[in-house]
Protein backbone atom coordinates (compact mmCIF):
# COMPACT_ATOMS: atom_id res chain seq x y z
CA UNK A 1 4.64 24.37 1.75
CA UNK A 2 3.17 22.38 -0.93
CA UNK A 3 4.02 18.99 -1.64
CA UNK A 4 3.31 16.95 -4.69
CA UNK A 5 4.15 12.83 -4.75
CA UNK A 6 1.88 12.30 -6.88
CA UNK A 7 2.28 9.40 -9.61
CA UNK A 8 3.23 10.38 -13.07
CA UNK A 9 6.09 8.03 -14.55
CA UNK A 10 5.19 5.32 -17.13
CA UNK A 11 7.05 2.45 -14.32
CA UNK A 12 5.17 4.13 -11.88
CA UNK A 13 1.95 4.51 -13.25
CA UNK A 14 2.17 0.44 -14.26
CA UNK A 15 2.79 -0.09 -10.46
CA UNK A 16 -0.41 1.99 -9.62
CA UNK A 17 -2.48 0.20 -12.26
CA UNK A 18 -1.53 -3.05 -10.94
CA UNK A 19 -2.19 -2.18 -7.24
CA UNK A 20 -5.79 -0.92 -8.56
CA UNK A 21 -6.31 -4.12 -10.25
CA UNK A 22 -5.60 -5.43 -6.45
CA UNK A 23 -7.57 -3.33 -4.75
CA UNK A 24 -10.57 -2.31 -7.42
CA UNK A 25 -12.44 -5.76 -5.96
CA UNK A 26 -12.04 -5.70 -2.40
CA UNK A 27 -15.20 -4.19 -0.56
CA UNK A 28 -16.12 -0.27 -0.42
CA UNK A 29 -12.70 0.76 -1.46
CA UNK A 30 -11.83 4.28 -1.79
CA UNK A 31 -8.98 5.63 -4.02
CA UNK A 32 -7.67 9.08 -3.32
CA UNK A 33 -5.06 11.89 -3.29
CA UNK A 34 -4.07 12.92 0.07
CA UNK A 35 -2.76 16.64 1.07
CA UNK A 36 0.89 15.15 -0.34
CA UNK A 37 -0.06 14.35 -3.42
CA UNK A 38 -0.23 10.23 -2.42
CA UNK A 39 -2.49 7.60 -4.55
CA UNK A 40 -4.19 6.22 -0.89
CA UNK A 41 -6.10 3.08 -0.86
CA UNK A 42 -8.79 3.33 2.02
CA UNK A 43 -11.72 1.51 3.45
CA UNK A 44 -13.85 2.99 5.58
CA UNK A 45 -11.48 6.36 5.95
CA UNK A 46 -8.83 3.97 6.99
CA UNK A 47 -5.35 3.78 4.32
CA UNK A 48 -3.77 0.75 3.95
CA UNK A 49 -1.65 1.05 0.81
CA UNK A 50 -0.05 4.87 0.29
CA UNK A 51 1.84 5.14 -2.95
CA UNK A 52 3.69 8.49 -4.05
CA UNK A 53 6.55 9.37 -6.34
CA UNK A 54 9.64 11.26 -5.83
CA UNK A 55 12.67 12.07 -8.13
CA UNK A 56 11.41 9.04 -10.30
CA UNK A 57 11.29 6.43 -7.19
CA UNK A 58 8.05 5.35 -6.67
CA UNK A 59 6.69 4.74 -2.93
CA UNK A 60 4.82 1.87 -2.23
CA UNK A 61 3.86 1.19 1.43
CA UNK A 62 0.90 -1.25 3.45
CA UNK A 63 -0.45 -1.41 6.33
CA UNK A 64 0.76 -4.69 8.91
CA UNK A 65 1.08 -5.18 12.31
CA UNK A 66 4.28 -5.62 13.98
CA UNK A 67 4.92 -9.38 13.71
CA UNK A 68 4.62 -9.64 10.02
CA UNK A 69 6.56 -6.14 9.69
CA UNK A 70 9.93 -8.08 11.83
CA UNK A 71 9.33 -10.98 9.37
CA UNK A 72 9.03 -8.92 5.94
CA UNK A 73 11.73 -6.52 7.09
CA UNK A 74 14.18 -9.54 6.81
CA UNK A 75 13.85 -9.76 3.37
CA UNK A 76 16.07 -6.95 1.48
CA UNK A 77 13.26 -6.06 -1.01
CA UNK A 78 10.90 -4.49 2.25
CA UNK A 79 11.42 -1.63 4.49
CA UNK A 80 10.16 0.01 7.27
CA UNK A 81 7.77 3.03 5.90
CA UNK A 82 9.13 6.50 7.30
CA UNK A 83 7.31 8.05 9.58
CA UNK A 84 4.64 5.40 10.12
CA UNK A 85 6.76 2.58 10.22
CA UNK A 86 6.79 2.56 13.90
CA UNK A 87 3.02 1.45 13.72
CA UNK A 88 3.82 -1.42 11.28
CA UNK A 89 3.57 0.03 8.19
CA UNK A 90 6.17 -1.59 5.40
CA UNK A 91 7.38 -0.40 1.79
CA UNK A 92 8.31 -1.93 -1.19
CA UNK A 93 11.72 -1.69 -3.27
CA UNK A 94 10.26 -1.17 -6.23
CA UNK A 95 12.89 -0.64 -8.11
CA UNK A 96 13.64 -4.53 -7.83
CA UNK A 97 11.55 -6.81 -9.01
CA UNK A 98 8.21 -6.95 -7.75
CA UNK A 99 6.80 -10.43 -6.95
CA UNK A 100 3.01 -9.88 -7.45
CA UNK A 101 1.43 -12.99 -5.78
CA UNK A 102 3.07 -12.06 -2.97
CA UNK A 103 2.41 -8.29 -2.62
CA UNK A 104 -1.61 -9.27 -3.66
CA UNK A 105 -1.71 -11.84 -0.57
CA UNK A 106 -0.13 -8.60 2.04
CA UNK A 107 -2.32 -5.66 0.27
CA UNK A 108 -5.29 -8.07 1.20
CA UNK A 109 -3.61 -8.52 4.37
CA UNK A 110 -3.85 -4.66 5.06
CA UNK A 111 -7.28 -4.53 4.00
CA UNK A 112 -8.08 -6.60 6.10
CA UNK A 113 -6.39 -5.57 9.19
CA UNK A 114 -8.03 -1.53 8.04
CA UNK A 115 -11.51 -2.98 7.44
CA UNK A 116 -14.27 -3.46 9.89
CA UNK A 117 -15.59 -6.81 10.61
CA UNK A 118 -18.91 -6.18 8.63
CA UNK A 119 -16.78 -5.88 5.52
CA UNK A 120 -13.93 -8.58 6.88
CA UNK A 121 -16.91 -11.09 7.42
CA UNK A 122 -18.57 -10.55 3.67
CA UNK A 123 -14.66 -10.85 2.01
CA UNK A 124 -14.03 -14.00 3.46
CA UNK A 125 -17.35 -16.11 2.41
């Protein structure tokens, strides 16, 4: 069965190019299309932002730990990611509007909790 999430709406694709702009600086970052047809963000072969389209709603999830998940997932505009939410992963409404400062500060957040400390330690100075 082949699957295909893969982003091609002009919202969606504005979404995408903003996370890039997020992600582009941050250390050995690797950009790819997994076997679903998700945009993944990875460092080191680790994801910590998955994005995918489906029926025109785009997907946008990151990678936290549990105590930031039970504090975002109070807010109505964050969700617990199917599937992978159990491990703290949390999505996006993107259909509302999409407070940028905010969602910056917890991609870097997830990079930093998927990076190893060599690339931690030479982010932070």
């Amino acid at each position: 069965m082949e699957h295909d999430k893969t982003i091609q709406s002009k919202c969606g694709i504005e979404v995408l190019n903003k996370v890039r702009g997020i992600c582009e600086p941050l250390p050995e970052v690797e950009e790819i299309i997994d076997g679903f047809g998700h945009t993944t963000f990875k460092v080191k072969g680790k994801s910590f932002v998955i994005m995918g389209e489906s029926d025109g709603s785009i997907g946008l999830s990151f990678k936290s730990d549990k105590e930031i998940q039970f504090i975002l997932l109070q807010q109505d505009k964050f969700f617990k990611t199917p599937y992978i939410g159990h491990h703290g992963w949390v999505s996006v409404k993107t259909e509302e509007p999409i407070n940028w400062n905010e969602l910056g500060a917890l991609i870097k957040e997830a990079y930093l909790r998927a990076a190893p400390k060599r690339l931690v330690k030479q982010f932070l100075v």
